[in-house]
Protein backbone atom coordinates (compact mmCIF):
# COMPACT_ATOMS: atom_id res chain seq x y z
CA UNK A 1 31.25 -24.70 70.94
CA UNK A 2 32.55 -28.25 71.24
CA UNK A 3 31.81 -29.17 68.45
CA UNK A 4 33.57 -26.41 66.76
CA UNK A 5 36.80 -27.01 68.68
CA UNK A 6 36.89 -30.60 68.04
CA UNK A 7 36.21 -29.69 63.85
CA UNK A 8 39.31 -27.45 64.17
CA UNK A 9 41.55 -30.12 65.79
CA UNK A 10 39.91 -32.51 62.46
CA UNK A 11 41.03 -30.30 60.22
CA UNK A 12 44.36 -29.84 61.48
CA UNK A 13 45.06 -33.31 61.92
CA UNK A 14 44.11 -33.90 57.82
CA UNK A 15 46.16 -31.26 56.86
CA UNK A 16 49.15 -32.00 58.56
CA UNK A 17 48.25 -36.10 57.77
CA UNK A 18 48.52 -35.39 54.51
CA UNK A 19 51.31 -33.01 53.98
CA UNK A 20 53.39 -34.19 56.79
CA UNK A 21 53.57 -37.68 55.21
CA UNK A 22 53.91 -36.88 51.58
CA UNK A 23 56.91 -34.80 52.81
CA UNK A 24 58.37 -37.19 54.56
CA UNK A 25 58.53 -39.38 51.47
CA UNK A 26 60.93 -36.56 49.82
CA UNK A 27 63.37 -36.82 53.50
CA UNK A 28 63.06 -40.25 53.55
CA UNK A 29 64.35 -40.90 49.52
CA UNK A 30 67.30 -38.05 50.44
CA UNK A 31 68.52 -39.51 53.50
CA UNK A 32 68.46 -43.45 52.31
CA UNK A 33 72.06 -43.68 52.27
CA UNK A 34 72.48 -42.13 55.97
CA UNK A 35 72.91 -44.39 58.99
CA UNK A 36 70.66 -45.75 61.18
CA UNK A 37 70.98 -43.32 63.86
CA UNK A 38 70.79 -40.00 61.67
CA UNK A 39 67.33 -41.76 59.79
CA UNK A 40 66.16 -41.95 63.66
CA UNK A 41 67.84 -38.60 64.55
CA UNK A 42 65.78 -37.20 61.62
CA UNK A 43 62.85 -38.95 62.00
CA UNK A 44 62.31 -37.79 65.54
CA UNK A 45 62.82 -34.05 64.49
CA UNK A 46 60.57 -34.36 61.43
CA UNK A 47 57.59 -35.52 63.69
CA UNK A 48 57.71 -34.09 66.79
CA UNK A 49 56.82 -30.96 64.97
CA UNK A 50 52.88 -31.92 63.87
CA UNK A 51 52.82 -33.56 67.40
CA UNK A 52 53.84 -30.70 69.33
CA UNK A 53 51.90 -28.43 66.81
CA UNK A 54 48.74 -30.80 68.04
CA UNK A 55 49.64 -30.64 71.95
CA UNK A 56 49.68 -26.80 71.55
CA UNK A 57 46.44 -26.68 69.86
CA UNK A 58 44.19 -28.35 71.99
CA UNK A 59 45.83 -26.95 74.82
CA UNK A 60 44.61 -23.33 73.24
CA UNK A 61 41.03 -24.90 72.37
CA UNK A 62 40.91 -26.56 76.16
CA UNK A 63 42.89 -24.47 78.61
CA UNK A 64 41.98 -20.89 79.00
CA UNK A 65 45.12 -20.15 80.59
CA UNK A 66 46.97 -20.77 76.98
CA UNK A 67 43.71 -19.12 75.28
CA UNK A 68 44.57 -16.37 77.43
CA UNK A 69 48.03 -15.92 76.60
CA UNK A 70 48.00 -13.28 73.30
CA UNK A 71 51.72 -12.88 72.78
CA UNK A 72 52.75 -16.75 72.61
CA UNK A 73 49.39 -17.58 70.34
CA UNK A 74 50.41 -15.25 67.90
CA UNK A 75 53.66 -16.50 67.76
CA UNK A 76 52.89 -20.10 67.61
CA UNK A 77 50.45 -18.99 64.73
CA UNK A 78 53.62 -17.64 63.20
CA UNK A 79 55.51 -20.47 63.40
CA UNK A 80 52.70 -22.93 62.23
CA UNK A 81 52.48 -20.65 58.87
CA UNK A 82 55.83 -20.95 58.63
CA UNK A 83 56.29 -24.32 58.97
CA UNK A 84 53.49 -25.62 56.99
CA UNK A 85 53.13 -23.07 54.28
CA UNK A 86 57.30 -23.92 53.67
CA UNK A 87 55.89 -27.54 53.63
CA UNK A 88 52.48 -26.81 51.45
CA UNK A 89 55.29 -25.18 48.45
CA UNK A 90 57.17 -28.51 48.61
CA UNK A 91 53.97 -30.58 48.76
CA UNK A 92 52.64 -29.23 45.76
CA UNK A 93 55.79 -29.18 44.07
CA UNK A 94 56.16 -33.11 44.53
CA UNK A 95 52.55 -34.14 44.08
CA UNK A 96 52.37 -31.98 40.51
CA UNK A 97 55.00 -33.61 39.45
CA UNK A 98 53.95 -36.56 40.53
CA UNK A 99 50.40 -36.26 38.89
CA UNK A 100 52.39 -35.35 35.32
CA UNK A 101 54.06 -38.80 35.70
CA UNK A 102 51.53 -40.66 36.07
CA UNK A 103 49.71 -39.33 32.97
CA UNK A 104 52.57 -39.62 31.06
CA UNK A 105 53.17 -43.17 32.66
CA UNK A 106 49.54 -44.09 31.60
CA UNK A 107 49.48 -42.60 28.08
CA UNK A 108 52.46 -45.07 27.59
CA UNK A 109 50.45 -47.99 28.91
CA UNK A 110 47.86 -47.20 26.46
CA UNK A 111 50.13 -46.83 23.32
CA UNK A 112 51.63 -50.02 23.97
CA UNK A 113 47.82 -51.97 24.70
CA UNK A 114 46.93 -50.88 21.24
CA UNK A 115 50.27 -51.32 20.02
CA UNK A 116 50.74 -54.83 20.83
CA UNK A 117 50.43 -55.90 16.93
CA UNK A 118 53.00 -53.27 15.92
CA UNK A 119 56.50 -55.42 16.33
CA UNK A 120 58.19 -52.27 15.07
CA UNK A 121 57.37 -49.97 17.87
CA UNK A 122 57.74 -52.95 20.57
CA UNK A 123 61.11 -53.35 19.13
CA UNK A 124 62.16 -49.25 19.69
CA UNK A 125 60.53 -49.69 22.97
CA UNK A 126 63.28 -52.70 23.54
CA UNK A 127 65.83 -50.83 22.07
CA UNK A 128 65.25 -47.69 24.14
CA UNK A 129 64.61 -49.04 27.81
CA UNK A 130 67.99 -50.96 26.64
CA UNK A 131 69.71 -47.87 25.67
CA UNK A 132 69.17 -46.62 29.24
CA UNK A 133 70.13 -49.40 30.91
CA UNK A 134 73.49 -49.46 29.09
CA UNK A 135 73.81 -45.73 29.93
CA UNK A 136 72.92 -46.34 34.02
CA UNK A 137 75.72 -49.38 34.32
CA UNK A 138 78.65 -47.49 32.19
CA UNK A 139 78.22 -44.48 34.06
CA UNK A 140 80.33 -44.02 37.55
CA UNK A 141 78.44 -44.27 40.71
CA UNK A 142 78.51 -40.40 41.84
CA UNK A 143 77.49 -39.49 38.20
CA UNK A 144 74.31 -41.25 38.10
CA UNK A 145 71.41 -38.94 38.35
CA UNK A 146 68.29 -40.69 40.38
CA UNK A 147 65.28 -39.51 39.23
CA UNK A 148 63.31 -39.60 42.32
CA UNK A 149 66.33 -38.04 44.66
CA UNK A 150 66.38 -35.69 42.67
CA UNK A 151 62.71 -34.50 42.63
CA UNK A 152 62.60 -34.97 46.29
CA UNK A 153 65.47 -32.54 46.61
CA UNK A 154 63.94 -30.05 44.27
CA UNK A 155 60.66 -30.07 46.58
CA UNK A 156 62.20 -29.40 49.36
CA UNK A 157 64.63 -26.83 48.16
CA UNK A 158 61.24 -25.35 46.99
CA UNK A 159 60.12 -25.14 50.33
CA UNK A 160 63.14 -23.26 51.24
CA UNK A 161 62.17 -19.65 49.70
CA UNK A 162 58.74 -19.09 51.76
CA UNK A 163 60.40 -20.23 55.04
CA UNK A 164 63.14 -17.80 54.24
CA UNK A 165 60.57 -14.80 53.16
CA UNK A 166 58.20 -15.92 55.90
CA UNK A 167 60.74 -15.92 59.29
CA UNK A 168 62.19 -12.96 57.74
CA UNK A 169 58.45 -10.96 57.61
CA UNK A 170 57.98 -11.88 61.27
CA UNK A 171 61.31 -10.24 62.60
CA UNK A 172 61.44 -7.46 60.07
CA UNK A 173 58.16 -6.85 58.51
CA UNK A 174 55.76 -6.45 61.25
CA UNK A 175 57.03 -3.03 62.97
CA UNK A 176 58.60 -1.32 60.19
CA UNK A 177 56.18 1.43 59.65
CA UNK A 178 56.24 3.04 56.22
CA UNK A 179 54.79 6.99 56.13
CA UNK A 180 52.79 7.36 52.79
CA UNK A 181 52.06 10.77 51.39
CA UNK A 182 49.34 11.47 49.33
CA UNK A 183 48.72 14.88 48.14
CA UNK A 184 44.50 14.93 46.98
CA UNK A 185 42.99 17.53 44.70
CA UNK A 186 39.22 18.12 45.48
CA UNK A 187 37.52 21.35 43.04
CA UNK A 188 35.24 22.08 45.66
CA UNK A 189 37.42 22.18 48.53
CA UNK A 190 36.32 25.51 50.57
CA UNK A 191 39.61 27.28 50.81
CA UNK A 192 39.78 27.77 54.49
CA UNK A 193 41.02 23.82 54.55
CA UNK A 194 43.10 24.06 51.36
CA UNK A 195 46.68 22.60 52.41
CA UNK A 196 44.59 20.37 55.28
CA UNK A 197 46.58 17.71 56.53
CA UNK A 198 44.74 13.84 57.40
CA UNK A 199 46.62 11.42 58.55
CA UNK A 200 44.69 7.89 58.31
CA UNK A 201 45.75 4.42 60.28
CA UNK A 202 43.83 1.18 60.23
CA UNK A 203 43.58 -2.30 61.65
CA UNK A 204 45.50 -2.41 64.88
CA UNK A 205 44.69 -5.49 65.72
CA UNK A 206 46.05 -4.88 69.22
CA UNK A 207 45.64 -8.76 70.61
CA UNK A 208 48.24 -9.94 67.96
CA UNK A 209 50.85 -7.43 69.14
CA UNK A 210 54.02 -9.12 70.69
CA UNK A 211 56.63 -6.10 70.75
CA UNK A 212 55.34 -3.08 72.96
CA UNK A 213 58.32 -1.03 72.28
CA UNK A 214 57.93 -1.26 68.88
CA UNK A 215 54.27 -0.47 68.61
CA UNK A 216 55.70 2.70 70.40
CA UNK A 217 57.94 3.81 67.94
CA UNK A 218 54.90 3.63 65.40
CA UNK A 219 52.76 6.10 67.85
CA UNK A 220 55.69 8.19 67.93
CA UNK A 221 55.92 8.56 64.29
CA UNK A 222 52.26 9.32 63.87
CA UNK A 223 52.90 12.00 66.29
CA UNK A 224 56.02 13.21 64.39
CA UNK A 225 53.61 13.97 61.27
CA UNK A 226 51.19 16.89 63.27
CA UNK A 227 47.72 16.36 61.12
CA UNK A 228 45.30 18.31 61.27
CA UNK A 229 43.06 15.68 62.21
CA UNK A 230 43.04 11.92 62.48
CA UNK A 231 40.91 8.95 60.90
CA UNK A 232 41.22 5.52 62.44
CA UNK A 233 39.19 2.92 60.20
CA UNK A 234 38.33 0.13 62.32
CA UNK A 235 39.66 -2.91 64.15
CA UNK A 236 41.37 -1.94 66.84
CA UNK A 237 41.83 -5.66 68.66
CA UNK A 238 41.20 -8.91 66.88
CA UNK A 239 38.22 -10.25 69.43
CA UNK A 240 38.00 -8.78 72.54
CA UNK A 241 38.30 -5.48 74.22
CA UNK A 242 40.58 -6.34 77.07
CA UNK A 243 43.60 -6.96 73.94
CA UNK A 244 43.90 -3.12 74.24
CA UNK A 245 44.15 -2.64 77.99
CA UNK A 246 48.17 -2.47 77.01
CA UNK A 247 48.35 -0.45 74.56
CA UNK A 248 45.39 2.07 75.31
CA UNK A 249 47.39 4.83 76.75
CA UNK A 250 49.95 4.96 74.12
CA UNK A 251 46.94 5.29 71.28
CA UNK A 252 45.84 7.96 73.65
CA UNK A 253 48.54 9.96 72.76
CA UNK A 254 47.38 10.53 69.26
CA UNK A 255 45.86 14.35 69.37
CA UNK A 256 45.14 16.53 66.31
CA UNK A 257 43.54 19.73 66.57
CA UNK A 258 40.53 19.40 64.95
CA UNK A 259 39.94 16.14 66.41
CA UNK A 260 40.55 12.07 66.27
CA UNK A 261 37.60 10.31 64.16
CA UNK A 262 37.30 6.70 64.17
CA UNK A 263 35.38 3.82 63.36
CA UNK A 264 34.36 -0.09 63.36
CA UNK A 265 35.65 -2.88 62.24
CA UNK A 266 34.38 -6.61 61.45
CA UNK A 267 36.77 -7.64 64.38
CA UNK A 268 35.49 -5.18 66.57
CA UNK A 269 31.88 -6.54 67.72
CA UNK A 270 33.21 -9.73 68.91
CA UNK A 271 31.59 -11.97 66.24
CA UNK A 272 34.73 -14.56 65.83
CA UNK A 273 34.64 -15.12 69.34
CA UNK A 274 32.55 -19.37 69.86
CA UNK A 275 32.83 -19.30 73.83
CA UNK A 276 31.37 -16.05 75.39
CA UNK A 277 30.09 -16.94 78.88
CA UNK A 278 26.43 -15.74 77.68
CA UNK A 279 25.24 -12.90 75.15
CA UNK A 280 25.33 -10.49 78.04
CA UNK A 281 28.91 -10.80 78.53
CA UNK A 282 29.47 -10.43 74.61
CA UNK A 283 27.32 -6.69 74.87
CA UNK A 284 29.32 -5.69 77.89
CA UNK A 285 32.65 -6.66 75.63
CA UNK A 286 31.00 -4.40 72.86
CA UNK A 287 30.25 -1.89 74.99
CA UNK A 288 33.85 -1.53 76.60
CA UNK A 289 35.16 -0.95 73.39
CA UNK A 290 32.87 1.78 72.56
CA UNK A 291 33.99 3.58 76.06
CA UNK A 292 37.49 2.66 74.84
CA UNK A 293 36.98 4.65 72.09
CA UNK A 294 35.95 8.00 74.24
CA UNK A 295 38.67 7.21 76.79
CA UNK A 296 41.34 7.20 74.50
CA UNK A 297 40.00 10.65 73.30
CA UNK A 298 39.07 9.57 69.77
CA UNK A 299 35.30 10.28 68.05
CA UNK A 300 33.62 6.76 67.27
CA UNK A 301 31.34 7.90 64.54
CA UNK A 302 28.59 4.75 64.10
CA UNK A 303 26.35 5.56 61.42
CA UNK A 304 27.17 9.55 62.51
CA UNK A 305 28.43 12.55 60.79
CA UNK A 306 30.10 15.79 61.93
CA UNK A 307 31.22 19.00 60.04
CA UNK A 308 34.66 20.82 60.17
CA UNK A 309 34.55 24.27 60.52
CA UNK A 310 37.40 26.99 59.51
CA UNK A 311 36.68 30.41 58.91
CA UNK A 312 32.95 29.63 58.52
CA UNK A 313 33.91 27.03 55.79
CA UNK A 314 33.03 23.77 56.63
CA UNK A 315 33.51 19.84 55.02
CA UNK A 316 31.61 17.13 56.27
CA UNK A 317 32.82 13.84 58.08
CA UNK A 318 30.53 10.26 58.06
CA UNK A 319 31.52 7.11 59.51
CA UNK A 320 29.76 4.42 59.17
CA UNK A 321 30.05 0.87 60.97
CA UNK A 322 31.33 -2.19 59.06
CA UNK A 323 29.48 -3.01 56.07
CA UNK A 324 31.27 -6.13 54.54
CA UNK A 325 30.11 -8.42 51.37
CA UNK A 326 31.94 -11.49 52.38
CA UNK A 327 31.56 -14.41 54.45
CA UNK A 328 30.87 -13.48 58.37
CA UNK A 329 31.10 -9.59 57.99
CA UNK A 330 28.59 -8.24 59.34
CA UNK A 331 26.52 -5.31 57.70
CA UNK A 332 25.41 -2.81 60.49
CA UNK A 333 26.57 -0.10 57.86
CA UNK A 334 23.66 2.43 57.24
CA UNK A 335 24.85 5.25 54.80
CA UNK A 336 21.70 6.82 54.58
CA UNK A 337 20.92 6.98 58.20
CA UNK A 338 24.71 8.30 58.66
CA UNK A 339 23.75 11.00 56.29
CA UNK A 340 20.24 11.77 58.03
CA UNK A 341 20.26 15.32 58.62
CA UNK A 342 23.55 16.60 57.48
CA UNK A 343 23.35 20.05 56.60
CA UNK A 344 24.88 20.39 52.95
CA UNK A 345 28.74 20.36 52.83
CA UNK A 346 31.00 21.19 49.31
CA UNK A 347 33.01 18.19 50.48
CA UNK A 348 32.26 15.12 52.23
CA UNK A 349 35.10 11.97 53.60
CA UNK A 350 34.23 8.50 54.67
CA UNK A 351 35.34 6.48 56.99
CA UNK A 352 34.08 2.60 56.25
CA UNK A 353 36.31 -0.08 56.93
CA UNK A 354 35.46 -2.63 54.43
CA UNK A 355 36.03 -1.01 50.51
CA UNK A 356 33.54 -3.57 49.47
CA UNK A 357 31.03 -0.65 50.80
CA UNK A 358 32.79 1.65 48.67
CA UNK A 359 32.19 -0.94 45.77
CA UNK A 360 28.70 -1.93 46.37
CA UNK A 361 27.06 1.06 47.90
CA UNK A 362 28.51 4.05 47.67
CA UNK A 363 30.01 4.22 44.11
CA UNK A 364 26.70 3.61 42.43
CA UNK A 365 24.26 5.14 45.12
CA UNK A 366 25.82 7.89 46.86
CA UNK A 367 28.16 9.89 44.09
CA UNK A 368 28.22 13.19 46.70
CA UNK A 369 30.93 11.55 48.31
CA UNK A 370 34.43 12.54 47.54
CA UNK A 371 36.46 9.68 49.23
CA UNK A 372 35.89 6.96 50.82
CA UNK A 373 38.71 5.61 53.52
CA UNK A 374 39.23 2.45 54.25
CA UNK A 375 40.80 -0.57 55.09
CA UNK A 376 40.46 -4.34 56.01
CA UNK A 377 42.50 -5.87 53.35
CA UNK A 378 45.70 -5.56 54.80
CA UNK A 379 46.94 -6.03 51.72
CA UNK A 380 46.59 -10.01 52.71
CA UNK A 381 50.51 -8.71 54.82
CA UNK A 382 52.38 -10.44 51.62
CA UNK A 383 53.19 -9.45 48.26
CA UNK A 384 55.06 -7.03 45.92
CA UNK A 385 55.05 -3.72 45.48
CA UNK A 386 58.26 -1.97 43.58
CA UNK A 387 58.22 1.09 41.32
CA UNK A 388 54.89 0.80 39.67
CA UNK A 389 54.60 -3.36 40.02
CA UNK A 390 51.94 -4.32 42.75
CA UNK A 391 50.74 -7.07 43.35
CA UNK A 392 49.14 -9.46 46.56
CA UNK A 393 46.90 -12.19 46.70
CA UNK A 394 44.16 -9.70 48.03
CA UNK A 395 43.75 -8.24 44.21
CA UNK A 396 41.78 -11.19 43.58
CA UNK A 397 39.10 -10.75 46.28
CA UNK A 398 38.98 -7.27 46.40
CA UNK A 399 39.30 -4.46 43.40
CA UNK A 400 40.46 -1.73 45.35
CA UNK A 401 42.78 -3.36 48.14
CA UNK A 402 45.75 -1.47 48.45
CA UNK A 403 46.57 2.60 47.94
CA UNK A 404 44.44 5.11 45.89
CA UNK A 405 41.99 4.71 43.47
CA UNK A 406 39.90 7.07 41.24
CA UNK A 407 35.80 5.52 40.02
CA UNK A 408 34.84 8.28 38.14
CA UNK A 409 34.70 11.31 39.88
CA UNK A 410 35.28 9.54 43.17
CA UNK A 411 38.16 8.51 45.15
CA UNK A 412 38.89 5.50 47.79
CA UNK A 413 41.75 5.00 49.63
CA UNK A 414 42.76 1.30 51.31
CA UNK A 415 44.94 1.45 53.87
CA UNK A 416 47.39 -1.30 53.99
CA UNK A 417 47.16 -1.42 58.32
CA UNK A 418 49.13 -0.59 61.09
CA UNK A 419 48.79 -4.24 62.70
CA UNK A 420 48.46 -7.88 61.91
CA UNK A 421 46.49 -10.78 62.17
CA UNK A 422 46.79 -14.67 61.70
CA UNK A 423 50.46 -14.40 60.41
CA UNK A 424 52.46 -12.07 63.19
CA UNK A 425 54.41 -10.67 60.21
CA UNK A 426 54.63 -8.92 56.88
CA UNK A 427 56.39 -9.55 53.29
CA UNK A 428 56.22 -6.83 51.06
CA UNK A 429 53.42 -5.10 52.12
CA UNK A 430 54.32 -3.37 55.02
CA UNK A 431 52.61 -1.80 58.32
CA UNK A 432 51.19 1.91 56.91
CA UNK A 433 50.63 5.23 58.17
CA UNK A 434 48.75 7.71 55.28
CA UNK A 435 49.25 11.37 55.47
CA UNK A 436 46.69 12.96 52.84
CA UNK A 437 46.98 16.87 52.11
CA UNK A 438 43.82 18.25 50.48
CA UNK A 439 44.34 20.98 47.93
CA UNK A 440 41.84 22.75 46.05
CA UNK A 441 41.68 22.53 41.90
């Protein structure tokens, strides 16, 4: 566990190394003609940034009482993104450019080593640096454009838009709930749940929320939309169970009448966590969230089904734990034994949290199902969506990430998440509650 904190602080201390001091190459050429005391002034700002950044790490990695405190984390997570992914657009603004010059600098060095017989293209060489010297002493002193001011100032001013988008998704983007209506046509359908109203939610992510009033306001408009019944798709707190003690009894005021059905999550097990007091303590943390679950009134389903019944109609509902395909998600997903024993049904929904299952499993192996929720993407909290242009990062690690799609005669839906993680904000793809209405063909 050490060893892991101490890699973190490494990495952290490269990163910002790196980019904090090409940066400050682009300040330093822009402020050259300042005075002494604003180059200090400046200075001091500029660094005591990375430093305090530092301090505030490894009093997170070696104080629990900072671990501890949720709200202020997140934010500080915020503001590091911020910060350095404002800095990362100007860093790799300057060092392209930077790389382009010096190929073009060194394809000139090697024309002239193999040129040095040719007196005719020494001689234009001559001619031209003297052109531009004759050009940079007949020119006024405010005219004269420096080449390396201005790059500096174009790097920087490139570093401008993302801290602008970024603060803005923060204060704006992380509460402002969008309803999205989906109306879903399914030919088999029993007719006794035509016009059946789901509503889905996913990814809470409770132990990143800062604002409890405004998580409020997004319980109240999930009330406001009276489903039938409710599907929550995993990760309701980043880590550990105790991130929901303050918002458990507003999620218990979600109710539909023919019931609340949830799942798991890759967050949800614990599995991120490097310092739990012994693997005991980690099963009891597991276990609390289970009972969570039941307190708060909702269904957990874990490699379960149930059946709906209307009018001696029924559909059939499976949720599955978190099956995931990348990295450290875990695959506890069984399909097969969720489906053990499940009396036939004309329709069947799924609730797996990670569409990589969708992708994998269930697309090519298990064609009975109609359609597949789920969620985990987030939509990577930042992108575009307008009209008919969409577009996030998260397109190019997952195929379905974001919204409804159709694989042959199946569908999947990806909800885009009620919370957040890592960055405490959202740009462009926003926080999303799914109301579905099933009609038949």
């Amino acid at each position: 566990m050490l060893a892991y904190k101490f890699k973190v602080i490494f990495y952290f201390l490269l990163f910002a190394l790196i980019v904090d001091s090409y940066v400050w190459q682009a300040v330093k050429t822009i402020i050259k003609r300042k005075s002494k005391l604003t180059k200090t002034i400046i200075a001091i700002i500029y660094w005591s940034i990375p430093i305090l950044s530092f301090i505030i790490i490894c009093l997170v990695m070696f104080n629990d009482t900072f671990a501890m405190m949720r709200a202020g984390r997140s934010l500080f997570q915020g503001f590091l993104m911020v910060i350095y992914g404002s800095k990362l657009i100007s860093f790799l603004f300057l060092i392209v450019d930077d790389i382009k010059r010096f190929f073009i600098w060194t394809y000139h060095r090697i024309v002239r080593l193999f040129s040095r017989g040719n007196s005719k293209i020494i001689a234009e060489d001559i001619e031209e640096e003297r052109e531009e010297e004759l050009e940079e002493a007949i020119l006024p002193s405010d005219q004269k454009i420096n080449r390396s001011e201005f790059l500096a100032k174009a790097g920087l001013i490139a570093g401008v838009a993302p801290l602008v988008f970024l603060t803005r998704g923060i204060y704006s983007g992380a509460y402002n709930y969008q309803v999205r209506r989906l109306d879903l046509v399914l030919p088999n359908l029993p007719e006794a749940f035509d016009g059946l109203k789901i509503l889905q939610i996913s990814d809470v992510h409770s132990g990143s929320f800062t604002d409890k009033d405004a998580v409020y306001r997004g319980i109240q408009l999930i009330k406001e939309q009276k489903a039938h019944v409710t599907f929550f798709t995993g990760d309701i707190v980043n880590n550990r169970t105790e991130e929901l003690n303050d918002y458990m009894d507003m999620f218990s005021e979600i109710k539909s009448p023919m019931g609340v059905y949830s799942t798991l999550g890759n967050h949800d097990y614990g599995d991120y966590v490097n310092n739990w007091r012994s693997p005991e303590h980690k099963k009891k943390n597991f276990d609390d969230l289970v009972a969570a679950h039941k307190n708060m009134g909702w269904n957990l389903l874990r490699n379960e089904h149930v059946l709906l019944e209307k009018e001696n109609k029924r559909i059939g509902i499976i949720g599955v734990e978190n099956w995931g395909d990348r990295g450290r998600f875990q695959k506890f997903g069984d399909i097969d034994l969720a489906k053990k024993g499940m009396p036939d049904a004309p329709v069947k929904l799924l609730l797996s949290h990670d569409p990589s299952h969708f992708d994998k499993i269930i697309s090519k192996q298990h064609k009975d199902i109609d359609i597949t929720f789920s969620g985990h993407t987030h939509g990577f909290q930042f992108g575009v969506e307008f009209g008919n242009i969409k577009w996030s990062p998260s397109q190019y690690l997952y195929p379905h990430w974001a919204d409804l799609y159709k694989v042959d005669k199946q569908m999947i839906y990806v909800n885009r998440g009620f919370g957040f993680i890592g960055y405490p904000g959202r740009v462009g793809i926003l926080p999303e509650i799914t109301v579905f209405t099933l009609f038949r063909a």
